[in-house]
PDB file of N, CA and C in Angstrom:
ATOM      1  N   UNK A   1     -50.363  91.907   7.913  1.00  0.00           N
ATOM      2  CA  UNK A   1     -49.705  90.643   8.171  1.00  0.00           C
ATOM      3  C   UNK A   1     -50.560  89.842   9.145  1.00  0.00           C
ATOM      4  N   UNK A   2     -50.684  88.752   8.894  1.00  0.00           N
ATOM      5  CA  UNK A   2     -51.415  87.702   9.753  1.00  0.00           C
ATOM      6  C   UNK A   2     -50.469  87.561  11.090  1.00  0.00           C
ATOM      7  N   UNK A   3     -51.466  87.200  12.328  1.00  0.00           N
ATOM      8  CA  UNK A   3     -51.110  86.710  13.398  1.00  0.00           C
ATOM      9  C   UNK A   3     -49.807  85.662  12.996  1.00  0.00           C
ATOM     10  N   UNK A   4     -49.783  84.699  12.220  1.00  0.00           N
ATOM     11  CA  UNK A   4     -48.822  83.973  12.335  1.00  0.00           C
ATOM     12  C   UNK A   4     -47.997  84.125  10.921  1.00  0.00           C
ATOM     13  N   UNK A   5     -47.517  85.337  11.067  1.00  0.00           N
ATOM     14  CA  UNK A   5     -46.615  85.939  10.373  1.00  0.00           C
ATOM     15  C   UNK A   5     -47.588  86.202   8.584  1.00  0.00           C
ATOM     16  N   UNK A   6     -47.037  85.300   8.030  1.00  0.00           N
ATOM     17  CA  UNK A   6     -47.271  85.661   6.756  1.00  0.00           C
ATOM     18  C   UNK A   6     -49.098  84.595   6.421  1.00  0.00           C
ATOM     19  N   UNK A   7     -49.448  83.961   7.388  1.00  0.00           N
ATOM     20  CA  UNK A   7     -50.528  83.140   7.339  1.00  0.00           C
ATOM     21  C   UNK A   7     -49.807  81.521   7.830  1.00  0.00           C
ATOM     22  N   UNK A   8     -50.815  81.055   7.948  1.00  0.00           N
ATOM     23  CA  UNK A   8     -49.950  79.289   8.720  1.00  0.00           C
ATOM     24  C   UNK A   8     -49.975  78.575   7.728  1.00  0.00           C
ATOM     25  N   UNK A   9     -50.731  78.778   6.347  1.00  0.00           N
ATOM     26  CA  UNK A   9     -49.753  78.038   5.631  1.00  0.00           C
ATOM     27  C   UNK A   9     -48.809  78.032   4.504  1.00  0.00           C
ATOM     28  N   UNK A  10     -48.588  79.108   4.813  1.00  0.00           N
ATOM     29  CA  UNK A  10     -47.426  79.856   3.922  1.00  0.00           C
ATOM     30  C   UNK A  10     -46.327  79.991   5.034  1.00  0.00           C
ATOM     31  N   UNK A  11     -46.181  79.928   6.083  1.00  0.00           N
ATOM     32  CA  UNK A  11     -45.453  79.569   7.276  1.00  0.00           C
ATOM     33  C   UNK A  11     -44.769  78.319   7.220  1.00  0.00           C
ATOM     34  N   UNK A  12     -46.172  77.423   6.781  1.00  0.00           N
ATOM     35  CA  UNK A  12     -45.704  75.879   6.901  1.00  0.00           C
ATOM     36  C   UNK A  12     -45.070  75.350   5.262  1.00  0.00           C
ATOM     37  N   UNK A  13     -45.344  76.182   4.295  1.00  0.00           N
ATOM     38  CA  UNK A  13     -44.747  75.723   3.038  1.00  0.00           C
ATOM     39  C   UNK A  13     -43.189  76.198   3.377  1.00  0.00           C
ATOM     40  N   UNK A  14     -42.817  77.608   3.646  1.00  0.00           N
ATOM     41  CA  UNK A  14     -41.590  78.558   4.133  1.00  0.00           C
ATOM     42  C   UNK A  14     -40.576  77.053   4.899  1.00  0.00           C
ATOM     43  N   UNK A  15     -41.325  76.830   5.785  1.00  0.00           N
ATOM     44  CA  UNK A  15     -40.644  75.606   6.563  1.00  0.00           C
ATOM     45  C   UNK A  15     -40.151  74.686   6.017  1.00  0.00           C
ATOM     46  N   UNK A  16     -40.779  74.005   5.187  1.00  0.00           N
ATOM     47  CA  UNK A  16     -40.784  72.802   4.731  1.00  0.00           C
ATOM     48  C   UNK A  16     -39.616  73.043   3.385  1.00  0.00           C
ATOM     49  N   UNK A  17     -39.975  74.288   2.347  1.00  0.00           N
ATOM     50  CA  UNK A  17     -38.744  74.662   1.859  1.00  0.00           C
ATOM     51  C   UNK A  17     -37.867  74.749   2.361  1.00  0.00           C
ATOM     52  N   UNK A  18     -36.940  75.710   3.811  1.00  0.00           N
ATOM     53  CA  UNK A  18     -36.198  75.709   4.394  1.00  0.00           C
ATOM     54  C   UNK A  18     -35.740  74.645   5.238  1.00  0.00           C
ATOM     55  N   UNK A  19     -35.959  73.684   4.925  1.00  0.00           N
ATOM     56  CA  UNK A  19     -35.771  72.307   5.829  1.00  0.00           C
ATOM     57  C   UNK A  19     -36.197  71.962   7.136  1.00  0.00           C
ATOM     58  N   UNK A  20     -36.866  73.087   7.723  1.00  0.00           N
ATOM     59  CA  UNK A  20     -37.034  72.943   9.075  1.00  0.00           C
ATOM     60  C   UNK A  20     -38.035  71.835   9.427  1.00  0.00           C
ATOM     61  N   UNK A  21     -39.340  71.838   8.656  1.00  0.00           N
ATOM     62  CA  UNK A  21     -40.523  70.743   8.646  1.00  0.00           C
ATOM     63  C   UNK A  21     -39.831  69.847   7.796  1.00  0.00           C
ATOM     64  N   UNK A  22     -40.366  68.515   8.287  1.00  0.00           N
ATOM     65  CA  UNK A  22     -40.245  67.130   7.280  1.00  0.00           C
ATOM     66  C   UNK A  22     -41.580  66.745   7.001  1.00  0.00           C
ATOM     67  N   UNK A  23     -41.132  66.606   5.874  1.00  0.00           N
ATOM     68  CA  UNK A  23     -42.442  66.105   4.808  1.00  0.00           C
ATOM     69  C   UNK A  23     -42.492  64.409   4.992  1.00  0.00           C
ATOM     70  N   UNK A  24     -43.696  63.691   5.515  1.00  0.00           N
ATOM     71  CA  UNK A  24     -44.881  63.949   5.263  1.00  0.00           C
ATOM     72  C   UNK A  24     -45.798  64.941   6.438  1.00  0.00           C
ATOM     73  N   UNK A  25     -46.509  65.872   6.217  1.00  0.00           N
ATOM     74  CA  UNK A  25     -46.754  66.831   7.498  1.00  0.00           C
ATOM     75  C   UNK A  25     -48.345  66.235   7.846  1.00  0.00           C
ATOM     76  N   UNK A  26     -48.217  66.342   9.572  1.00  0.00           N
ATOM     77  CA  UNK A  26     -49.558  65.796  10.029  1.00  0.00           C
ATOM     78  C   UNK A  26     -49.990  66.985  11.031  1.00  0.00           C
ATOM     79  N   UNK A  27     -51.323  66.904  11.124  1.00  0.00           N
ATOM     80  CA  UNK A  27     -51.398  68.141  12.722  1.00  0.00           C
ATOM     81  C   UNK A  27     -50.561  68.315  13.263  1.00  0.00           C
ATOM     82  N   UNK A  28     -49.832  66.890  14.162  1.00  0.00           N
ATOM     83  CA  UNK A  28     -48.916  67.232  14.941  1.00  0.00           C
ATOM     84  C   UNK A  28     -47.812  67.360  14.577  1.00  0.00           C
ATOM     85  N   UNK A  29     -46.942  67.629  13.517  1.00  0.00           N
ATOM     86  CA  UNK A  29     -46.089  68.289  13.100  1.00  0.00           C
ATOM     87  C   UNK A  29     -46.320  70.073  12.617  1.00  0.00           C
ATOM     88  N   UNK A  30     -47.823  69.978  12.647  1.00  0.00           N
ATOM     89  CA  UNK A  30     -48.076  71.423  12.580  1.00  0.00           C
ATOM     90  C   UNK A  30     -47.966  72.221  14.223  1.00  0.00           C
ATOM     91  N   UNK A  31     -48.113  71.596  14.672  1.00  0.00           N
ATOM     92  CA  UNK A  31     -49.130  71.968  16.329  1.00  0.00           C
ATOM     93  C   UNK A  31     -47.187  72.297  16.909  1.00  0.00           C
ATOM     94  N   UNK A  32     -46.701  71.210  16.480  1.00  0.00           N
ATOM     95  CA  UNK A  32     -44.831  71.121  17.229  1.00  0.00           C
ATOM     96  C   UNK A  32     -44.663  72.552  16.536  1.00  0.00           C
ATOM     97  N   UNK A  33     -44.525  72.744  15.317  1.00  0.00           N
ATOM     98  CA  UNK A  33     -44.336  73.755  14.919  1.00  0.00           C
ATOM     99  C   UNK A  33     -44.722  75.177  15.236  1.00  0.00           C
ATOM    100  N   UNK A  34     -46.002  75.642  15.141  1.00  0.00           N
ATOM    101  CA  UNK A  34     -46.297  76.316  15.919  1.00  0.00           C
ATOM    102  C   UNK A  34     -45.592  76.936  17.426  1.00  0.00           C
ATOM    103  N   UNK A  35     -45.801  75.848  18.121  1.00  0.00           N
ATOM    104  CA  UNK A  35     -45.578  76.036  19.461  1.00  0.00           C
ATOM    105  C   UNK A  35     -44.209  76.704  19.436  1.00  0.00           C
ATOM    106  N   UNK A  36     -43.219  76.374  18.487  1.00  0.00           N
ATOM    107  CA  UNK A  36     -41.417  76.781  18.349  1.00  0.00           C
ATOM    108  C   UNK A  36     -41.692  77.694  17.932  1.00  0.00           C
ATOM    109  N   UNK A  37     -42.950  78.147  17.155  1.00  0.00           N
ATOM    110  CA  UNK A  37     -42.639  79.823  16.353  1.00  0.00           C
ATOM    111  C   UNK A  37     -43.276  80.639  17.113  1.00  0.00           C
ATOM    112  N   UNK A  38     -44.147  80.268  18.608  1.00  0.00           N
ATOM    113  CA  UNK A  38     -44.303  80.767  19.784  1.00  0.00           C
ATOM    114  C   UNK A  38     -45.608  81.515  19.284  1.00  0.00           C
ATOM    115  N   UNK A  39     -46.848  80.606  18.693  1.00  0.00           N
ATOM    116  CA  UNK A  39     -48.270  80.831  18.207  1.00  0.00           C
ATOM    117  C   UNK A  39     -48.888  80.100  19.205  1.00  0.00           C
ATOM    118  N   UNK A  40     -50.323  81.080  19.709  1.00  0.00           N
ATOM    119  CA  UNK A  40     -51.025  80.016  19.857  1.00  0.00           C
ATOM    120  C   UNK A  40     -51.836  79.894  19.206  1.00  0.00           C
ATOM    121  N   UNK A  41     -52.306  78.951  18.466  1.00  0.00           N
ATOM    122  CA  UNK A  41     -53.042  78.307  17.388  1.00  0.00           C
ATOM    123  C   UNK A  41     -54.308  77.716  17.830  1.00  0.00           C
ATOM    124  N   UNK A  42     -55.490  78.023  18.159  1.00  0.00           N
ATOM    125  CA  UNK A  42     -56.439  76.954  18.647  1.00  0.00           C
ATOM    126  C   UNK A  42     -56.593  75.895  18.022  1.00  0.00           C
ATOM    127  N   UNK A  43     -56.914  74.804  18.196  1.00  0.00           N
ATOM    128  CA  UNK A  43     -57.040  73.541  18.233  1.00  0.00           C
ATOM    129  C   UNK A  43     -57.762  72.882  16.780  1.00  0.00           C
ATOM    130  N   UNK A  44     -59.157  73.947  17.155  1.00  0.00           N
ATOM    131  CA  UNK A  44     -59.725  74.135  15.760  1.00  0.00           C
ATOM    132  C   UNK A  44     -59.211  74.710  14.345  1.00  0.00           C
ATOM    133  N   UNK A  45     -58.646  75.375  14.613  1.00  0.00           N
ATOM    134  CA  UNK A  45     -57.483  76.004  13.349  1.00  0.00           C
ATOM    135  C   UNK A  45     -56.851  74.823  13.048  1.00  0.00           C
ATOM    136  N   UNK A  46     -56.107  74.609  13.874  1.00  0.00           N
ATOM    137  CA  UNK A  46     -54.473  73.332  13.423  1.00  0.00           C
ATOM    138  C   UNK A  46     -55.458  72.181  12.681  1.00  0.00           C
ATOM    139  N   UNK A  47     -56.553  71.774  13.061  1.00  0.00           N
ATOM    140  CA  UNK A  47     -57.299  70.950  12.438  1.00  0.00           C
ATOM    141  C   UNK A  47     -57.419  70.642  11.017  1.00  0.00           C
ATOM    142  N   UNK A  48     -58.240  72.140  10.672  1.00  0.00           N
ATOM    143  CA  UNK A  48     -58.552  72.156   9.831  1.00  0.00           C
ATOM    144  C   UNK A  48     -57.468  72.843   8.444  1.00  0.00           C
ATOM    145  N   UNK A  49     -56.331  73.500   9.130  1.00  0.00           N
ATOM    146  CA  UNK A  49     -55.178  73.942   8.532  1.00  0.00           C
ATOM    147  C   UNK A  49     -54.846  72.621   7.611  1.00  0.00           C
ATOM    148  N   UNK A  50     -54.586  71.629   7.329  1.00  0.00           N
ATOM    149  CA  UNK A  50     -53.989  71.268   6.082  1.00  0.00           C
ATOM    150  C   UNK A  50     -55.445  70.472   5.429  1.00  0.00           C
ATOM    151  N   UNK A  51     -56.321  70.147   5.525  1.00  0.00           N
ATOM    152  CA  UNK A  51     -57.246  69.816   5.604  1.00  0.00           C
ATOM    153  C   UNK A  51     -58.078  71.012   4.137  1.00  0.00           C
ATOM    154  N   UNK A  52     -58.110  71.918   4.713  1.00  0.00           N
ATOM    155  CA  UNK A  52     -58.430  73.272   3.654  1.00  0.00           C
ATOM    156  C   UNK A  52     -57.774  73.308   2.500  1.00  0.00           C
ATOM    157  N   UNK A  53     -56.542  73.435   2.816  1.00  0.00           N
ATOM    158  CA  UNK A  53     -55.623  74.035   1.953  1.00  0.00           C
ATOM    159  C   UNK A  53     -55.140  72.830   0.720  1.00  0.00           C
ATOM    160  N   UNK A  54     -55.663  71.442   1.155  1.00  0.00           N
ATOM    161  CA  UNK A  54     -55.282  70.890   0.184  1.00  0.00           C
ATOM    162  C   UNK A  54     -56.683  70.101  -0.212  1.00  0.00           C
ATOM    163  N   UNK A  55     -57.589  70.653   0.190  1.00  0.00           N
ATOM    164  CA  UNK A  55     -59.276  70.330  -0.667  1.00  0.00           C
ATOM    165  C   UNK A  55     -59.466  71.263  -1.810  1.00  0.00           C
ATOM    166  N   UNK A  56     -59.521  70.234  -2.523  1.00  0.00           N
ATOM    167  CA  UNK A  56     -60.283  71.096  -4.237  1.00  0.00           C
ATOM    168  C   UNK A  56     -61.573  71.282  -3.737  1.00  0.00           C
ATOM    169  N   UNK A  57     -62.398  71.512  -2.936  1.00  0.00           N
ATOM    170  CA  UNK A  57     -63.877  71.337  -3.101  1.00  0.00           C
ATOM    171  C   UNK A  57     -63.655  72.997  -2.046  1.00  0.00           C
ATOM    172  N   UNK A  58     -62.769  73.310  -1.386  1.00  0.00           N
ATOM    173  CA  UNK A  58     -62.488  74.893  -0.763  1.00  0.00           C
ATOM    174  C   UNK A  58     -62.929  75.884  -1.356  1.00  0.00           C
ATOM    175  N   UNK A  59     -62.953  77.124  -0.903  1.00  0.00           N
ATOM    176  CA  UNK A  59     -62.803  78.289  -1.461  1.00  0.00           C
ATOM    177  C   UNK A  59     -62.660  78.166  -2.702  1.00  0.00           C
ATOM    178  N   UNK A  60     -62.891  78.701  -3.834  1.00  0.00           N
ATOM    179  CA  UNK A  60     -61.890  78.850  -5.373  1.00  0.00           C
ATOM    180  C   UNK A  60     -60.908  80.026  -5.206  1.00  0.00           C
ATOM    181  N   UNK A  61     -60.769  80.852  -4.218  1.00  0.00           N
ATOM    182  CA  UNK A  61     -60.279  81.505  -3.758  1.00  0.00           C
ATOM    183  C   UNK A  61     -58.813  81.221  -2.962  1.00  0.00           C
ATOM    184  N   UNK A  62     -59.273  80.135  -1.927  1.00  0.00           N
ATOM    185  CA  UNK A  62     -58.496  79.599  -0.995  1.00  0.00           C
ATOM    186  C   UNK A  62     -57.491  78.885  -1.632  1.00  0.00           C
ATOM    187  N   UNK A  63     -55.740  79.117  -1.626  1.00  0.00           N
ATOM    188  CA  UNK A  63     -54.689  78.701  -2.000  1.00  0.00           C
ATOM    189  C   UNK A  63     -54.565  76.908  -1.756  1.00  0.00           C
ATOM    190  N   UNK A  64     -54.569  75.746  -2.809  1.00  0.00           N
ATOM    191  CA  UNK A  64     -54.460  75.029  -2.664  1.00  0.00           C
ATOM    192  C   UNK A  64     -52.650  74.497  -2.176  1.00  0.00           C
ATOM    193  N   UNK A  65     -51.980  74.572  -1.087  1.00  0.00           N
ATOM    194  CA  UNK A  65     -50.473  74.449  -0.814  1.00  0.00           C
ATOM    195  C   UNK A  65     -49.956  73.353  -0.392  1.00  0.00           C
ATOM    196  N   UNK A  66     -51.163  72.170  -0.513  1.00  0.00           N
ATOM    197  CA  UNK A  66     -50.839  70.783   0.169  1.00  0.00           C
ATOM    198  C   UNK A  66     -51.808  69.758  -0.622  1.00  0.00           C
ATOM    199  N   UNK A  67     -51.117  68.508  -0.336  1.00  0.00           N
ATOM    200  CA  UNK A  67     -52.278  67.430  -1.463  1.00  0.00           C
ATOM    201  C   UNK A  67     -52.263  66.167  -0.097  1.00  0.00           C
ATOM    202  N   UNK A  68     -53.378  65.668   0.343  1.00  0.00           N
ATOM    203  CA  UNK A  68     -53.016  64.608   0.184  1.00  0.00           C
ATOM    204  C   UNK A  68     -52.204  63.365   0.177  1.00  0.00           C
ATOM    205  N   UNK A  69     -51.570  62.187   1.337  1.00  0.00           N
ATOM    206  CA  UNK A  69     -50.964  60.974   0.677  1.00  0.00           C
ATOM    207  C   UNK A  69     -51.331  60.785   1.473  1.00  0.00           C
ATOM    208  N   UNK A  70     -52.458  60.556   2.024  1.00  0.00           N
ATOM    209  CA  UNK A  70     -53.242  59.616   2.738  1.00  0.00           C
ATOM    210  C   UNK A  70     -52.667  59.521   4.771  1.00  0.00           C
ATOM    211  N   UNK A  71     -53.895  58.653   4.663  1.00  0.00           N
ATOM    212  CA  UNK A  71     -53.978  58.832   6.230  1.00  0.00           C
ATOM    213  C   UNK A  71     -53.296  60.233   7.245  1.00  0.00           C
ATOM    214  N   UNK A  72     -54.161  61.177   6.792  1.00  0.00           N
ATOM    215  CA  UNK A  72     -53.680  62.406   7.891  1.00  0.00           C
ATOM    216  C   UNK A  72     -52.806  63.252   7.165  1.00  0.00           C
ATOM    217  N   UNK A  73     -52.058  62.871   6.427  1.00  0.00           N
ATOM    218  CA  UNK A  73     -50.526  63.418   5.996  1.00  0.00           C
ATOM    219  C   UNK A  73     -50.319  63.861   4.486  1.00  0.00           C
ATOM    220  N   UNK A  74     -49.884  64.914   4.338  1.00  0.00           N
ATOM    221  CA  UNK A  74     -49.703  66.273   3.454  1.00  0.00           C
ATOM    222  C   UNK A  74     -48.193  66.125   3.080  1.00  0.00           C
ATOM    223  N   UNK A  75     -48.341  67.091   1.982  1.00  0.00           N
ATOM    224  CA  UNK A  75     -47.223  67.522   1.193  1.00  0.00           C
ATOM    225  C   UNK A  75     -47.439  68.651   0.617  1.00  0.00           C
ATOM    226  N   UNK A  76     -46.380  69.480   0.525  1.00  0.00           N
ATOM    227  CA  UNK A  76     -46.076  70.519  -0.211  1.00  0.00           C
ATOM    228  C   UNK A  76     -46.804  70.470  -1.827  1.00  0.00           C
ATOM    229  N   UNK A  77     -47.496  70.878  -2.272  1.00  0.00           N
ATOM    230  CA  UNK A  77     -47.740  71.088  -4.051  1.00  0.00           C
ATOM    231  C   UNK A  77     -46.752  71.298  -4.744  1.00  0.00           C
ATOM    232  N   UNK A  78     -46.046  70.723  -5.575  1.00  0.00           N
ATOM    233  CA  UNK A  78     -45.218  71.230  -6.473  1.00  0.00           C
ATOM    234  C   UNK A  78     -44.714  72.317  -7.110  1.00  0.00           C
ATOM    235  N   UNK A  79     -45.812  73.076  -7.392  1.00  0.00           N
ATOM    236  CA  UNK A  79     -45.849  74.230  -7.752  1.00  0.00           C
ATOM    237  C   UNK A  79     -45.428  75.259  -6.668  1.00  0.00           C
ATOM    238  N   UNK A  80     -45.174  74.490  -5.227  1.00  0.00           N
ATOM    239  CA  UNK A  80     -44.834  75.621  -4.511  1.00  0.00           C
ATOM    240  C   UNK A  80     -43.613  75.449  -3.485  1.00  0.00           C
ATOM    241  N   UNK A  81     -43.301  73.932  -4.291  1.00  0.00           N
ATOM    242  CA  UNK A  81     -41.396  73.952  -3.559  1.00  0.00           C
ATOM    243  C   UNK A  81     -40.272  74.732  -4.224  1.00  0.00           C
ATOM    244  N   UNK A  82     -39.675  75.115  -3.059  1.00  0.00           N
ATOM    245  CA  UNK A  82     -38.711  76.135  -3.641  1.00  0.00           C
ATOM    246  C   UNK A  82     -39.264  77.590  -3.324  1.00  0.00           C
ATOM    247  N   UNK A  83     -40.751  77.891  -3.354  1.00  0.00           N
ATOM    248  CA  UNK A  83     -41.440  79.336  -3.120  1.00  0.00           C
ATOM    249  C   UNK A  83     -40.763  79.862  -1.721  1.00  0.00           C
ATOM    250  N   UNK A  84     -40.489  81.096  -1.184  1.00  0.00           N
ATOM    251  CA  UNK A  84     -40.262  81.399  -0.129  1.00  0.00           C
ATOM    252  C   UNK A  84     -40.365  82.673  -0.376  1.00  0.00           C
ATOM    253  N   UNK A  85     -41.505  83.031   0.929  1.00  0.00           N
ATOM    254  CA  UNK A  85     -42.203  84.426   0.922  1.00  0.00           C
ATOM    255  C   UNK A  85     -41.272  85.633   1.835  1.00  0.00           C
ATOM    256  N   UNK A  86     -41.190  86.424   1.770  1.00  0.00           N
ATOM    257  CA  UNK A  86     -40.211  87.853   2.250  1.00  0.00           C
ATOM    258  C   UNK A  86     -41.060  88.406   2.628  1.00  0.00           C
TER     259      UNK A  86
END
């Protein structure tokens, strides 16, 4: 298991299904978050955390869980509302 439970962004999809995050998500709705699930996250991580995860040009490996809507701010993928990991 990852430091921040199941990984941070499968943490942050978990959230956002469960209502706790509001969509549209920016760093600092990641960074608030965090801090309540009592992580410390360096700076450089939270950065690049939605940033990764919703670049096609990533890993082919690396789980795409966020897209995109401009200026800073993310959303859940479709394919993965409703998902919630155990």
């Amino acid at each position: 298991m990852s430091k921040f439970g199941r990984g941070l962004n499968r943490e942050i999809v978990g959230a956002v299904n469960r209502g706790e995050l509001a969509e549209p998500l920016t760093i600092e709705v990641v960074r608030e978050f965090a801090l309540r699930s009592g992580w410390a996250v360096r700076e450089t991580h939270l950065r690049v955390t939605l940033a990764n995860a919703a670049s096609r040009g990533h890993s082919p490996t690396y789980r795409k869980y966020f897209e995109p809507v401009g200026r800073g701010r993310y959303r859940v993928r479709r394919e993965y509302r409703g998902v919630e990991w155990y």
